[in-house]
PDB file of N, CA and C in Angstrom:
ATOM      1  N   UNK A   1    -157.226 -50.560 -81.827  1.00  0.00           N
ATOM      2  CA  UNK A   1    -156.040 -50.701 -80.999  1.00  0.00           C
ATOM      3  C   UNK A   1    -154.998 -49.688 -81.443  1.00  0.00           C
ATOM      4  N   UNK A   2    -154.469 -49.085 -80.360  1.00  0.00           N
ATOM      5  CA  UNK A   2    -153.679 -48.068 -80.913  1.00  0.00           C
ATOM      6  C   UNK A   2    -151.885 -48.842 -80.455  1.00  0.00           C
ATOM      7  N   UNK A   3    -151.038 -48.901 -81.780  1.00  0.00           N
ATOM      8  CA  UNK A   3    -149.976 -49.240 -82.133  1.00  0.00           C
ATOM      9  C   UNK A   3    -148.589 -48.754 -80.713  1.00  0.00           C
ATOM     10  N   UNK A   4    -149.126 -47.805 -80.119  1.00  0.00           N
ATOM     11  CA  UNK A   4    -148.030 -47.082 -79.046  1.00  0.00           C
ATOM     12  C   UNK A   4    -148.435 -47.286 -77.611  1.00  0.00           C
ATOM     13  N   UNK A   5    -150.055 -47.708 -77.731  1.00  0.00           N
ATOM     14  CA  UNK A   5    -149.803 -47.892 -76.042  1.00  0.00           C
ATOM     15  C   UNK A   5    -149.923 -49.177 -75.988  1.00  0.00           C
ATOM     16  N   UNK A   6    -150.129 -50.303 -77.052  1.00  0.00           N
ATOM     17  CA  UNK A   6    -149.610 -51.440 -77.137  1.00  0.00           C
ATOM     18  C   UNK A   6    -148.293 -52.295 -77.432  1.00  0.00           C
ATOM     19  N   UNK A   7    -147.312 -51.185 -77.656  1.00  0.00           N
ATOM     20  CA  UNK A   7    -146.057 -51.508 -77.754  1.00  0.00           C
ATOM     21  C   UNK A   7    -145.597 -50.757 -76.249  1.00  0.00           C
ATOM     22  N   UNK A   8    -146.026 -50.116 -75.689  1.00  0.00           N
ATOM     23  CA  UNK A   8    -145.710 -49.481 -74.333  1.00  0.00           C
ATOM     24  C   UNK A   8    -146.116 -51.046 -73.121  1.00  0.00           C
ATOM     25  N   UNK A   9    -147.041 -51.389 -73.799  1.00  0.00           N
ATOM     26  CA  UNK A   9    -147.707 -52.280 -72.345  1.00  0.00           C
ATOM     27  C   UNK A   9    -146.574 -53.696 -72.670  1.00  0.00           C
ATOM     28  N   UNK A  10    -146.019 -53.639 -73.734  1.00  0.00           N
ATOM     29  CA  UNK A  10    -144.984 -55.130 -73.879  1.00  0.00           C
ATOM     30  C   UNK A  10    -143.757 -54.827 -73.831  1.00  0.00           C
ATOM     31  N   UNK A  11    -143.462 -53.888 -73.186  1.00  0.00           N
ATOM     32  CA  UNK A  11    -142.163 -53.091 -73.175  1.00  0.00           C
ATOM     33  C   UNK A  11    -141.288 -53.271 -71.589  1.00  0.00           C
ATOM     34  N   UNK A  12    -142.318 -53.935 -71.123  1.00  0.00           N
ATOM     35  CA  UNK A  12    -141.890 -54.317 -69.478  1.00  0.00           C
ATOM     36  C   UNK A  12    -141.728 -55.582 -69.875  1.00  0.00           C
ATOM     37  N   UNK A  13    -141.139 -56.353 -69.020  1.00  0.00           N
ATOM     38  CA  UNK A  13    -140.672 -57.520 -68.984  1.00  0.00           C
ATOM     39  C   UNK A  13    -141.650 -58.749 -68.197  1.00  0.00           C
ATOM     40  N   UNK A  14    -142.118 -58.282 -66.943  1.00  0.00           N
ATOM     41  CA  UNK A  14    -142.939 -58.899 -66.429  1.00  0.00           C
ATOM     42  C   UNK A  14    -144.217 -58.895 -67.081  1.00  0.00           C
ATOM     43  N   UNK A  15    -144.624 -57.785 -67.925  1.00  0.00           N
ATOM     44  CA  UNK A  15    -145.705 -57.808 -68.642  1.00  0.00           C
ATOM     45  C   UNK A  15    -145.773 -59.010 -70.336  1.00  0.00           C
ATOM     46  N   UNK A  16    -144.669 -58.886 -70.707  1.00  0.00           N
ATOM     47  CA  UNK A  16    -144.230 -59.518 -71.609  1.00  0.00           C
ATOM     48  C   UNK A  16    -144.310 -60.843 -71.095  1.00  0.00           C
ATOM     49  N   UNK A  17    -143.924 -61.054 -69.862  1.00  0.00           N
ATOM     50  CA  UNK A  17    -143.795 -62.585 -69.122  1.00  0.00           C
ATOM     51  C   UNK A  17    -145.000 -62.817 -69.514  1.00  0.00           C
ATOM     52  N   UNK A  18    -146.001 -62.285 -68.909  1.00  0.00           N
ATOM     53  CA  UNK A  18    -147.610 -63.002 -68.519  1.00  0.00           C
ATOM     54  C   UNK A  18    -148.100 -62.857 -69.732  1.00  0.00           C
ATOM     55  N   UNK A  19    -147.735 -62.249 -70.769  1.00  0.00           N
ATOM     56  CA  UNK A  19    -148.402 -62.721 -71.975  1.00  0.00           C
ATOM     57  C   UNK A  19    -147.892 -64.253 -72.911  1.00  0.00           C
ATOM     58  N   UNK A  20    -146.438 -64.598 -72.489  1.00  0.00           N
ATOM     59  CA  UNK A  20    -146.054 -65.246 -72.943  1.00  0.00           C
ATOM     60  C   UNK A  20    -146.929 -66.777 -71.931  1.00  0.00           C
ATOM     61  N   UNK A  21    -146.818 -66.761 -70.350  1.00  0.00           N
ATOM     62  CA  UNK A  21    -147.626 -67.774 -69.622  1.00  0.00           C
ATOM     63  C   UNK A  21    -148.842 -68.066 -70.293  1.00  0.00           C
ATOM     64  N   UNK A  22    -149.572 -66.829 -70.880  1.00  0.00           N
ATOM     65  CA  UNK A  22    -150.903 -67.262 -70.884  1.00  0.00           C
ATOM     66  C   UNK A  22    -151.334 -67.120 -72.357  1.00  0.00           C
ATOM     67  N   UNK A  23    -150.016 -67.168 -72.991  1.00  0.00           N
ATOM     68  CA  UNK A  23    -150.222 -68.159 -74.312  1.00  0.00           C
ATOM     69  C   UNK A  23    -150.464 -69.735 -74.564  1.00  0.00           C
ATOM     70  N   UNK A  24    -149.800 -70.413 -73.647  1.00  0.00           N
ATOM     71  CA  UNK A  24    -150.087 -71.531 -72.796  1.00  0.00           C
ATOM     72  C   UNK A  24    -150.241 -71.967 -71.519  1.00  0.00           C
ATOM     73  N   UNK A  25    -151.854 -71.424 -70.731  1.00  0.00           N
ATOM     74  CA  UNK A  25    -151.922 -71.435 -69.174  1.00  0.00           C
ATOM     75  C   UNK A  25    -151.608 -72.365 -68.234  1.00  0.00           C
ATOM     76  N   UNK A  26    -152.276 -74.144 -69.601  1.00  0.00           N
ATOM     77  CA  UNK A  26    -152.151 -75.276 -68.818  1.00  0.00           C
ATOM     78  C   UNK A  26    -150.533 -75.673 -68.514  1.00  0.00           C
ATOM     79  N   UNK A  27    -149.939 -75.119 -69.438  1.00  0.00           N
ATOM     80  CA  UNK A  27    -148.684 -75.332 -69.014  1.00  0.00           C
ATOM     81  C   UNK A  27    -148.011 -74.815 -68.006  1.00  0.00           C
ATOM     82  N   UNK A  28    -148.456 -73.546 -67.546  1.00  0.00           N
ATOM     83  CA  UNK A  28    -147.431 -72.652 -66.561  1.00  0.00           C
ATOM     84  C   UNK A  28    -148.572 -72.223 -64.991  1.00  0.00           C
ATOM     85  N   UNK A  29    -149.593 -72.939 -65.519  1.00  0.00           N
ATOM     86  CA  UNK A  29    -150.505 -72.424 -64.331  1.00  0.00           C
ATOM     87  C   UNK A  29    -151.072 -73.699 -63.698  1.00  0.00           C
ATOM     88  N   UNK A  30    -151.340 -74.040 -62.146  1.00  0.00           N
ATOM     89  CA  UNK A  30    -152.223 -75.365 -61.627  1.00  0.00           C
ATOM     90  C   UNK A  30    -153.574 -75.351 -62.231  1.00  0.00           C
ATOM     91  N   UNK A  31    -154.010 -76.321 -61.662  1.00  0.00           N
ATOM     92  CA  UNK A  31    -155.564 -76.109 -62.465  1.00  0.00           C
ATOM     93  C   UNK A  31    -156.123 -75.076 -60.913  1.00  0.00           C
ATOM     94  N   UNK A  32    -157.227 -74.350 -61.623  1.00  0.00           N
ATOM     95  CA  UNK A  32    -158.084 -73.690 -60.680  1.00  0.00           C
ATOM     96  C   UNK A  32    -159.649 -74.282 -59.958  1.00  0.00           C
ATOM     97  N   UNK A  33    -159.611 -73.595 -58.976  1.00  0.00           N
ATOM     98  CA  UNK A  33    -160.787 -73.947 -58.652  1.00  0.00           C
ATOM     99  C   UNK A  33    -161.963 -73.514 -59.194  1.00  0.00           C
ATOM    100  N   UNK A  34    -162.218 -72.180 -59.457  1.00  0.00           N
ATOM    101  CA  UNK A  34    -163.588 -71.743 -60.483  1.00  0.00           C
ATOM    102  C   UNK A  34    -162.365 -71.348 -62.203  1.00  0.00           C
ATOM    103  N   UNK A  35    -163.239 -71.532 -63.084  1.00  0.00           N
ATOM    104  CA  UNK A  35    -162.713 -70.763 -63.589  1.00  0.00           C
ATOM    105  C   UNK A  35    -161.799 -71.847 -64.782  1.00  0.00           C
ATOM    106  N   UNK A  36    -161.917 -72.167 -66.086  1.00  0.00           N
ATOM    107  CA  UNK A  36    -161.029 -73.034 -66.602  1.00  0.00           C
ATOM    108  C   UNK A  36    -160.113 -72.162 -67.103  1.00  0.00           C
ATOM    109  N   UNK A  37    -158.828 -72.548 -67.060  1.00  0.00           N
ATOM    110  CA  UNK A  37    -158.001 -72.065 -67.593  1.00  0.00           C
ATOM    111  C   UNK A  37    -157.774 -71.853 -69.194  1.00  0.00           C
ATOM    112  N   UNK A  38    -158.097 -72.402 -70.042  1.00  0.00           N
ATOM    113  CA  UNK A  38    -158.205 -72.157 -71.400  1.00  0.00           C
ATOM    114  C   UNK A  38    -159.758 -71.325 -71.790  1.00  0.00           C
ATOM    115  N   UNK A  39    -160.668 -72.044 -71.328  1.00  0.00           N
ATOM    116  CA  UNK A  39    -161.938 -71.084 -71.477  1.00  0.00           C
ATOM    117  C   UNK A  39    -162.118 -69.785 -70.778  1.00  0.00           C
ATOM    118  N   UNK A  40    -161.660 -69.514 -69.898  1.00  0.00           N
ATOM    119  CA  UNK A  40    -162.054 -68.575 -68.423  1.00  0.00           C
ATOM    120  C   UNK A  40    -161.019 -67.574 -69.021  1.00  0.00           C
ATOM    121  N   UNK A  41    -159.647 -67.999 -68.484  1.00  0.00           N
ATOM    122  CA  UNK A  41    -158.301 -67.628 -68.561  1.00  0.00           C
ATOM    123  C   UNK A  41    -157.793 -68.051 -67.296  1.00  0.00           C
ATOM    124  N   UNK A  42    -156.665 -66.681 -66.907  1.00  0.00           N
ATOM    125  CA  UNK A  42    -155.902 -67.452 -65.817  1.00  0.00           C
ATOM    126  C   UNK A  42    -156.437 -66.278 -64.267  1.00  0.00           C
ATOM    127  N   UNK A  43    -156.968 -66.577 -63.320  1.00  0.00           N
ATOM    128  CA  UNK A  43    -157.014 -65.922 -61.903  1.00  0.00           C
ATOM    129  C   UNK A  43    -155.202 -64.911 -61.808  1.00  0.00           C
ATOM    130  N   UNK A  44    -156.400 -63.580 -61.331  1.00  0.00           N
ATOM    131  CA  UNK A  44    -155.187 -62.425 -61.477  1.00  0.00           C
ATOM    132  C   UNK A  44    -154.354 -63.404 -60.054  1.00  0.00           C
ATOM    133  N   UNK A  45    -154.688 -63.706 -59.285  1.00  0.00           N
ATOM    134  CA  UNK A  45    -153.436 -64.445 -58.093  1.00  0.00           C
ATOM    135  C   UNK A  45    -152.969 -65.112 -58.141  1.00  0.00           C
ATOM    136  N   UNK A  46    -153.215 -66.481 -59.054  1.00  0.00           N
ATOM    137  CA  UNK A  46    -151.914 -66.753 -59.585  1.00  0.00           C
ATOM    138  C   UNK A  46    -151.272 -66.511 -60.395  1.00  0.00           C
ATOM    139  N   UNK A  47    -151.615 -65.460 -61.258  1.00  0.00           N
ATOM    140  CA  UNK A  47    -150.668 -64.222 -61.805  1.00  0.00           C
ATOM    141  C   UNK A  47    -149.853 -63.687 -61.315  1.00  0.00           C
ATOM    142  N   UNK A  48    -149.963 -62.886 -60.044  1.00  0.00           N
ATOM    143  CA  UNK A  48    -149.273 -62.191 -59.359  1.00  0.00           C
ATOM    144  C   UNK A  48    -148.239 -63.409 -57.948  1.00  0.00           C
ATOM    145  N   UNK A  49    -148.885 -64.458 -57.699  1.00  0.00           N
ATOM    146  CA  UNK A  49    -148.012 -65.334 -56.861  1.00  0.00           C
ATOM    147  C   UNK A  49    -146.425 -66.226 -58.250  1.00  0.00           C
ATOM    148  N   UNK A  50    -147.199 -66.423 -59.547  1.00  0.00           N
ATOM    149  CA  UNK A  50    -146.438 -66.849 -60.555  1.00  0.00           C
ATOM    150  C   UNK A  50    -145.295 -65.623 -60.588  1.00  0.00           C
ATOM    151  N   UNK A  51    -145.664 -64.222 -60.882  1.00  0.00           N
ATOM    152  CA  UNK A  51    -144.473 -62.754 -61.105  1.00  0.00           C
ATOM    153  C   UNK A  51    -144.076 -62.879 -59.613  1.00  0.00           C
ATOM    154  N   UNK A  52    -144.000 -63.597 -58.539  1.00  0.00           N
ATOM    155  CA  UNK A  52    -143.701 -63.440 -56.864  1.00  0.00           C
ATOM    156  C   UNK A  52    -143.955 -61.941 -56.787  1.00  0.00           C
ATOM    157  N   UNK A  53    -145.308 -60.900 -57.347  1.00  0.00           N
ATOM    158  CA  UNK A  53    -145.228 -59.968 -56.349  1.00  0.00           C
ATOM    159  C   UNK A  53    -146.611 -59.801 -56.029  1.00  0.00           C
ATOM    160  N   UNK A  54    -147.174 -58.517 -55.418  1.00  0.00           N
ATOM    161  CA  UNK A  54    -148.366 -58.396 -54.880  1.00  0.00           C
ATOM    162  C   UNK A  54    -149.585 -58.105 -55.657  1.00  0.00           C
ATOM    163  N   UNK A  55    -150.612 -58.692 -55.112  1.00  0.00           N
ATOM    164  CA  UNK A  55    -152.044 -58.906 -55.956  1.00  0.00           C
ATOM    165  C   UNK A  55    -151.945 -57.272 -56.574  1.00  0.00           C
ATOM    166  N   UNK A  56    -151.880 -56.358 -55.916  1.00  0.00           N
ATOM    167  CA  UNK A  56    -152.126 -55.041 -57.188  1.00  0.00           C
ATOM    168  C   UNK A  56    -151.376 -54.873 -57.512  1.00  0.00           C
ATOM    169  N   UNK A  57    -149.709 -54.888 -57.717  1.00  0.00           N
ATOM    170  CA  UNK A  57    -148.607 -55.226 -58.547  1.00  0.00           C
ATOM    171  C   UNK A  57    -149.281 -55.486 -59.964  1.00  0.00           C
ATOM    172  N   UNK A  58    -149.370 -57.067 -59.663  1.00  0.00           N
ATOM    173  CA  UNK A  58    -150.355 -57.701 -60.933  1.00  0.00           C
ATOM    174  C   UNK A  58    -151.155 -57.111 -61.344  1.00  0.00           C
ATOM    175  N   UNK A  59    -151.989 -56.389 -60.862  1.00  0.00           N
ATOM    176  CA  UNK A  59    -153.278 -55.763 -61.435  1.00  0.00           C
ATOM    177  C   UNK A  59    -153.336 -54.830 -62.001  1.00  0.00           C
ATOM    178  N   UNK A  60    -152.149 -54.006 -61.699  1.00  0.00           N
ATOM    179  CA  UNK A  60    -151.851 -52.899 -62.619  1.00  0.00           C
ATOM    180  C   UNK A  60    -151.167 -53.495 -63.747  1.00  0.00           C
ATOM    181  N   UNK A  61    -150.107 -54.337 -63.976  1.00  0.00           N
ATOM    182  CA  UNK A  61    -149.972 -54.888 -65.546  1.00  0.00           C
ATOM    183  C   UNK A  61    -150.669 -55.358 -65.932  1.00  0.00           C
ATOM    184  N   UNK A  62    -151.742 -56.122 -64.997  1.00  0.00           N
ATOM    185  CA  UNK A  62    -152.631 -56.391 -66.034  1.00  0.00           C
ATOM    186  C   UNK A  62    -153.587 -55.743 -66.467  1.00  0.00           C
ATOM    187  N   UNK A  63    -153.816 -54.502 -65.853  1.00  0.00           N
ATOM    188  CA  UNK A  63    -154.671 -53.051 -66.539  1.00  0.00           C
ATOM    189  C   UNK A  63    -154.004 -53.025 -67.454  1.00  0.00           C
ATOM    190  N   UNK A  64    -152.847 -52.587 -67.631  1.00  0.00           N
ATOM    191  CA  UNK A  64    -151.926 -51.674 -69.027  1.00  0.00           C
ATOM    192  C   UNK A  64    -152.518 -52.940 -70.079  1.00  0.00           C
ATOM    193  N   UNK A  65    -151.925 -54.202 -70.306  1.00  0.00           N
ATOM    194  CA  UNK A  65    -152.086 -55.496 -70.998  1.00  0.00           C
ATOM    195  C   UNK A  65    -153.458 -55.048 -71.225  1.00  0.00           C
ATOM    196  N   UNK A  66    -154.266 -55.146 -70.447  1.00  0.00           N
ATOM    197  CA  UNK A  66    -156.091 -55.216 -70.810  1.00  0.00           C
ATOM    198  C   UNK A  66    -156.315 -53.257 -71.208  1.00  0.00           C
ATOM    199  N   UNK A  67    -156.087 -52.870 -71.250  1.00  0.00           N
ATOM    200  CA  UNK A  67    -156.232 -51.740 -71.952  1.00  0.00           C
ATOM    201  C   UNK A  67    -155.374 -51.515 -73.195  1.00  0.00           C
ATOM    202  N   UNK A  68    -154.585 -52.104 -73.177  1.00  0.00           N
ATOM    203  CA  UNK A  68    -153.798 -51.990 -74.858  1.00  0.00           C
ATOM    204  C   UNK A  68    -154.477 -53.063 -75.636  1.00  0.00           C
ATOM    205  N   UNK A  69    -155.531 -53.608 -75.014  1.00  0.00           N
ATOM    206  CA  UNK A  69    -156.213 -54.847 -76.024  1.00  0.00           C
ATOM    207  C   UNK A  69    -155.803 -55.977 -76.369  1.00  0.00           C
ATOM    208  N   UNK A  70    -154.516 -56.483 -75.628  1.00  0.00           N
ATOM    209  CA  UNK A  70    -154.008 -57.365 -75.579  1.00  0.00           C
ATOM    210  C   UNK A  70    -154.282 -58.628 -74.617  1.00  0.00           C
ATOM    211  N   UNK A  71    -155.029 -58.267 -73.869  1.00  0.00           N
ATOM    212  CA  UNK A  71    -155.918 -59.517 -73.085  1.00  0.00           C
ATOM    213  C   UNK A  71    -157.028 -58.808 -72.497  1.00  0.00           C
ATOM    214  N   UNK A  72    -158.097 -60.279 -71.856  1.00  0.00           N
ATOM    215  CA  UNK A  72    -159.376 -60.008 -71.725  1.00  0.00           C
ATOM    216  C   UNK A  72    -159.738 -60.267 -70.153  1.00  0.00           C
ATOM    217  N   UNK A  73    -160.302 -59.373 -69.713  1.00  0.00           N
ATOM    218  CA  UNK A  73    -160.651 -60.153 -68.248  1.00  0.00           C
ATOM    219  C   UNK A  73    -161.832 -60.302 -68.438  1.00  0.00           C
ATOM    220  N   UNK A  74    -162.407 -61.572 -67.294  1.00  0.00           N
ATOM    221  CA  UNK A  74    -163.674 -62.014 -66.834  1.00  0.00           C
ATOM    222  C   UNK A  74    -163.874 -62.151 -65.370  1.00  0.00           C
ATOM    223  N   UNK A  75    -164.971 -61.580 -65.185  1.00  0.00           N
ATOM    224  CA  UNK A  75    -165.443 -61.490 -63.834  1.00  0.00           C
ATOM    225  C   UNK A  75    -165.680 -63.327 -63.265  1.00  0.00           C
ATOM    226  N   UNK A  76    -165.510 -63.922 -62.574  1.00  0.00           N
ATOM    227  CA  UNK A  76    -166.143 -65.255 -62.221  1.00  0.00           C
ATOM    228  C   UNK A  76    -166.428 -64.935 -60.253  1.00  0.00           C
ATOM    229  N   UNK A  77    -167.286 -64.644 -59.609  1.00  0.00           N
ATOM    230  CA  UNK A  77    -167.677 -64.591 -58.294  1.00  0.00           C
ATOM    231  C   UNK A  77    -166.745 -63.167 -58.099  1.00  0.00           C
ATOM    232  N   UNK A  78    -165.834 -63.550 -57.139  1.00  0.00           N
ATOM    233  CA  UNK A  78    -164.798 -61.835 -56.611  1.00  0.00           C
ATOM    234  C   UNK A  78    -163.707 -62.244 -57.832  1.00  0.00           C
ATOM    235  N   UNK A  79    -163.547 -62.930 -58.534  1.00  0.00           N
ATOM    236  CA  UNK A  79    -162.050 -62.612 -59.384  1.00  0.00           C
ATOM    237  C   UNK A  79    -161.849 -62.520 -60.294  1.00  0.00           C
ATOM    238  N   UNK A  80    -160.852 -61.936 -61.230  1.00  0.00           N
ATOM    239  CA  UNK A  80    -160.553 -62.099 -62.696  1.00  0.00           C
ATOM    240  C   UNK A  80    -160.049 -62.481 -63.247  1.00  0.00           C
ATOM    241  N   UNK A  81    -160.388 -63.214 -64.345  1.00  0.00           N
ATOM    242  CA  UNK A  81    -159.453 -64.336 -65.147  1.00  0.00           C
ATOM    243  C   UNK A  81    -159.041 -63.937 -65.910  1.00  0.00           C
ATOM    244  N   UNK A  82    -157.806 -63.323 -66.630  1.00  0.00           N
ATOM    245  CA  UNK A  82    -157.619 -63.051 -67.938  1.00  0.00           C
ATOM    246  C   UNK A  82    -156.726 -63.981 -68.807  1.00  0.00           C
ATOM    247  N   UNK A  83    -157.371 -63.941 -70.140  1.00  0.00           N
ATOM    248  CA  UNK A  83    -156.702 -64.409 -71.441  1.00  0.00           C
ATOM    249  C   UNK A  83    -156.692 -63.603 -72.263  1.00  0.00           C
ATOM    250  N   UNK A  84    -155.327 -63.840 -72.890  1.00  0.00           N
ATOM    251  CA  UNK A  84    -154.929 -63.498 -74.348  1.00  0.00           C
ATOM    252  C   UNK A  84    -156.339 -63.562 -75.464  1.00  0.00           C
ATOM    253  N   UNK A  85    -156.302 -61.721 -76.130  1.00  0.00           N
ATOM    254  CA  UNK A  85    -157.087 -61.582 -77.173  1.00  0.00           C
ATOM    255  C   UNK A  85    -156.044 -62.021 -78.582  1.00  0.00           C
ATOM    256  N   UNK A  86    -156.060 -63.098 -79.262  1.00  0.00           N
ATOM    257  CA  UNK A  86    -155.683 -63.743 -80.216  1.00  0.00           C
ATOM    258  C   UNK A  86    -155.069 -62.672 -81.213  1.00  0.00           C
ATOM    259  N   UNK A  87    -156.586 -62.511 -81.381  1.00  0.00           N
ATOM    260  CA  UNK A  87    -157.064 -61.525 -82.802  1.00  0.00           C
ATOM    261  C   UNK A  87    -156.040 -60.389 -82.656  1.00  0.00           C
ATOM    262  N   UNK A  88    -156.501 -59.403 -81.414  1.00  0.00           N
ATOM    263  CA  UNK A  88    -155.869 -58.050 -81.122  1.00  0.00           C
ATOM    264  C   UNK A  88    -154.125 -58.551 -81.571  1.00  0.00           C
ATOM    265  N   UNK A  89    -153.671 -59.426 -80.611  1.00  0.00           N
ATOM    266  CA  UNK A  89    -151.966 -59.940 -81.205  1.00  0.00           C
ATOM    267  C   UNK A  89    -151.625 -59.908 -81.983  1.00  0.00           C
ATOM    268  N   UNK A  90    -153.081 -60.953 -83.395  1.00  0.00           N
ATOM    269  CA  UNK A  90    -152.427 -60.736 -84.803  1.00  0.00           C
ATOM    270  C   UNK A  90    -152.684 -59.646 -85.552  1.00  0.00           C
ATOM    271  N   UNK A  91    -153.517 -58.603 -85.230  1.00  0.00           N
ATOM    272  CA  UNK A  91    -153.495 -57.759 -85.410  1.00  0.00           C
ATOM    273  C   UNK A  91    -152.563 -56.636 -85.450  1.00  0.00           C
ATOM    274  N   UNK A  92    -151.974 -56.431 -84.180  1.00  0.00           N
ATOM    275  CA  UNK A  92    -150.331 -56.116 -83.529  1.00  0.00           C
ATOM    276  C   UNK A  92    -149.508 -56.736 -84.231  1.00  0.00           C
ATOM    277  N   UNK A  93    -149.193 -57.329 -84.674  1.00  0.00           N
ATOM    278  CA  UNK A  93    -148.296 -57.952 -85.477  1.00  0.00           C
ATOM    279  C   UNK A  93    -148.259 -57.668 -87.053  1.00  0.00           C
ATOM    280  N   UNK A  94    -149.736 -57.742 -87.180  1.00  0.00           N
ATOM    281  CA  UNK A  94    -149.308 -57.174 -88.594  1.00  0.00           C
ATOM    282  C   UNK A  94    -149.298 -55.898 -88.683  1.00  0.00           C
ATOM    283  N   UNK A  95    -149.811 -54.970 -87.916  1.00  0.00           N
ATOM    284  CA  UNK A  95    -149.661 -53.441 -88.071  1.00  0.00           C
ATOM    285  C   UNK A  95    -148.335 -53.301 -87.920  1.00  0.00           C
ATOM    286  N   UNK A  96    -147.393 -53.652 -86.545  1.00  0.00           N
ATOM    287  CA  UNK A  96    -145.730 -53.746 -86.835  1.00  0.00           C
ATOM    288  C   UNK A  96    -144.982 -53.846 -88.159  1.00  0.00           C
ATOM    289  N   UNK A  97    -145.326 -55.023 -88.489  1.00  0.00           N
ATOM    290  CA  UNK A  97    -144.732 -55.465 -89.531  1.00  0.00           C
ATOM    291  C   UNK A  97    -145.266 -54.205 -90.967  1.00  0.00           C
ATOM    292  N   UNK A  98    -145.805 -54.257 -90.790  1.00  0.00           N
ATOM    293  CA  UNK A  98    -146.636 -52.862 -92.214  1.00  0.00           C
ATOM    294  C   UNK A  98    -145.894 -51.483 -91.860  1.00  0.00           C
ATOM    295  N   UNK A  99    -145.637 -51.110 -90.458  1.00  0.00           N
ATOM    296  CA  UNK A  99    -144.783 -50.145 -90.247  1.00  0.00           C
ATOM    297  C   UNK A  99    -143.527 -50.017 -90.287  1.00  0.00           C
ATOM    298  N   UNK A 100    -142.821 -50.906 -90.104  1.00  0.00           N
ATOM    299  CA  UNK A 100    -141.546 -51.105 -90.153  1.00  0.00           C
ATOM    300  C   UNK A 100    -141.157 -51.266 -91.790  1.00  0.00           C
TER     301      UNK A 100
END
Protein backbone atom coordinates (compact mmCIF):
# COMPACT_ATOMS: atom_id res chain seq x y z
CA UNK A 1 0.00 0.00 0.00
CA UNK A 2 1.41 3.11 -0.93
CA UNK A 3 1.13 5.90 2.02
CA UNK A 4 0.03 8.98 -0.69
CA UNK A 5 -2.54 7.57 -2.75
CA UNK A 6 -4.08 6.32 0.39
CA UNK A 7 -4.07 9.47 2.16
CA UNK A 8 -5.31 11.08 -1.28
CA UNK A 9 -8.41 8.60 -1.44
CA UNK A 10 -9.46 9.85 2.46
CA UNK A 11 -8.95 13.28 1.70
CA UNK A 12 -12.54 13.74 0.23
CA UNK A 13 -15.16 13.82 2.50
CA UNK A 14 -17.71 11.69 0.92
CA UNK A 15 -15.03 9.14 0.59
CA UNK A 16 -14.12 9.40 4.20
CA UNK A 17 -18.04 9.15 4.80
CA UNK A 18 -18.33 5.60 3.26
CA UNK A 19 -15.49 4.38 5.02
CA UNK A 20 -16.70 5.49 8.20
CA UNK A 21 -20.66 3.73 7.15
CA UNK A 22 -19.01 0.67 6.40
CA UNK A 23 -17.13 0.40 9.47
CA UNK A 24 -20.50 -0.40 10.79
CA UNK A 25 -22.92 -1.44 7.70
CA UNK A 26 -25.69 -2.93 9.94
CA UNK A 27 -25.97 0.21 11.40
CA UNK A 28 -26.17 2.72 8.49
CA UNK A 29 -27.33 0.35 5.75
CA UNK A 30 -31.09 -1.80 5.33
CA UNK A 31 -30.58 -5.28 5.12
CA UNK A 32 -30.03 -6.45 1.41
CA UNK A 33 -31.40 -8.69 -0.73
CA UNK A 34 -28.28 -10.81 -2.06
CA UNK A 35 -25.42 -10.19 -0.38
CA UNK A 36 -24.86 -9.95 3.71
CA UNK A 37 -23.83 -6.99 4.83
CA UNK A 38 -21.04 -7.86 7.28
CA UNK A 39 -19.85 -10.93 5.22
CA UNK A 40 -20.46 -9.64 1.54
CA UNK A 41 -20.15 -5.88 2.39
CA UNK A 42 -22.34 -3.14 1.39
CA UNK A 43 -24.12 -2.96 -2.57
CA UNK A 44 -22.34 0.02 -4.49
CA UNK A 45 -26.38 1.50 -4.68
CA UNK A 46 -26.97 1.84 -1.62
CA UNK A 47 -23.79 3.50 -1.40
CA UNK A 48 -24.43 5.91 -3.82
CA UNK A 49 -28.50 6.40 -2.87
CA UNK A 50 -26.92 6.69 1.11
CA UNK A 51 -24.04 9.84 -0.53
CA UNK A 52 -27.73 11.03 -2.52
CA UNK A 53 -25.65 10.93 -5.74
CA UNK A 54 -25.36 8.84 -8.90
CA UNK A 55 -24.48 5.09 -9.24
CA UNK A 56 -21.01 6.15 -11.04
CA UNK A 57 -20.51 9.10 -8.73
CA UNK A 58 -20.17 6.21 -6.19
CA UNK A 59 -18.20 4.11 -8.25
CA UNK A 60 -15.59 6.23 -8.86
CA UNK A 61 -14.93 6.76 -4.94
CA UNK A 62 -15.26 3.71 -4.61
CA UNK A 63 -12.46 2.91 -7.27
CA UNK A 64 -10.01 5.49 -5.56
CA UNK A 65 -11.04 3.67 -1.80
CA UNK A 66 -10.55 0.11 -3.60
CA UNK A 67 -7.39 1.00 -5.23
CA UNK A 68 -5.67 2.66 -2.28
CA UNK A 69 -6.41 -0.76 -0.52
CA UNK A 70 -8.65 0.47 1.69
CA UNK A 71 -11.71 -1.62 0.80
CA UNK A 72 -12.66 -4.74 -1.04
CA UNK A 73 -15.19 -5.38 -3.66
CA UNK A 74 -17.13 -8.57 -4.46
CA UNK A 75 -18.82 -9.51 -7.41
CA UNK A 76 -22.42 -11.19 -6.21
CA UNK A 77 -24.73 -11.70 -9.76
CA UNK A 78 -24.49 -7.80 -11.61
CA UNK A 79 -23.25 -6.01 -8.28
CA UNK A 80 -20.62 -5.02 -5.92
CA UNK A 81 -20.39 -5.21 -2.44
CA UNK A 82 -17.67 -3.54 -0.81
CA UNK A 83 -16.07 -3.77 2.70
CA UNK A 84 -13.50 -2.31 4.64
CA UNK A 85 -9.90 -4.11 4.38
CA UNK A 86 -9.22 -4.10 8.31
CA UNK A 87 -5.68 -5.03 7.99
CA UNK A 88 -4.77 -2.43 5.04
CA UNK A 89 -6.39 0.49 7.80
CA UNK A 90 -4.19 -0.83 10.49
CA UNK A 91 -1.66 -0.87 8.50
CA UNK A 92 -2.33 2.94 7.37
CA UNK A 93 -2.32 3.84 10.61
CA UNK A 94 0.63 2.64 11.73
CA UNK A 95 2.74 3.71 8.77
CA UNK A 96 1.18 7.44 9.64
CA UNK A 97 1.94 7.30 12.90
CA UNK A 98 5.86 6.00 12.19
CA UNK A 99 5.98 8.99 9.80
CA UNK A 100 4.91 11.65 11.58
Amino acid sequence: MKVEAALRSVANKRRLQILEWLKDPTEHFPPQVDGDLEDDGVCGLLIAKKLNVSQPTASEHLKIIANAGLITGKRIKQWTFYKRDERAIKELKKRIAKTL
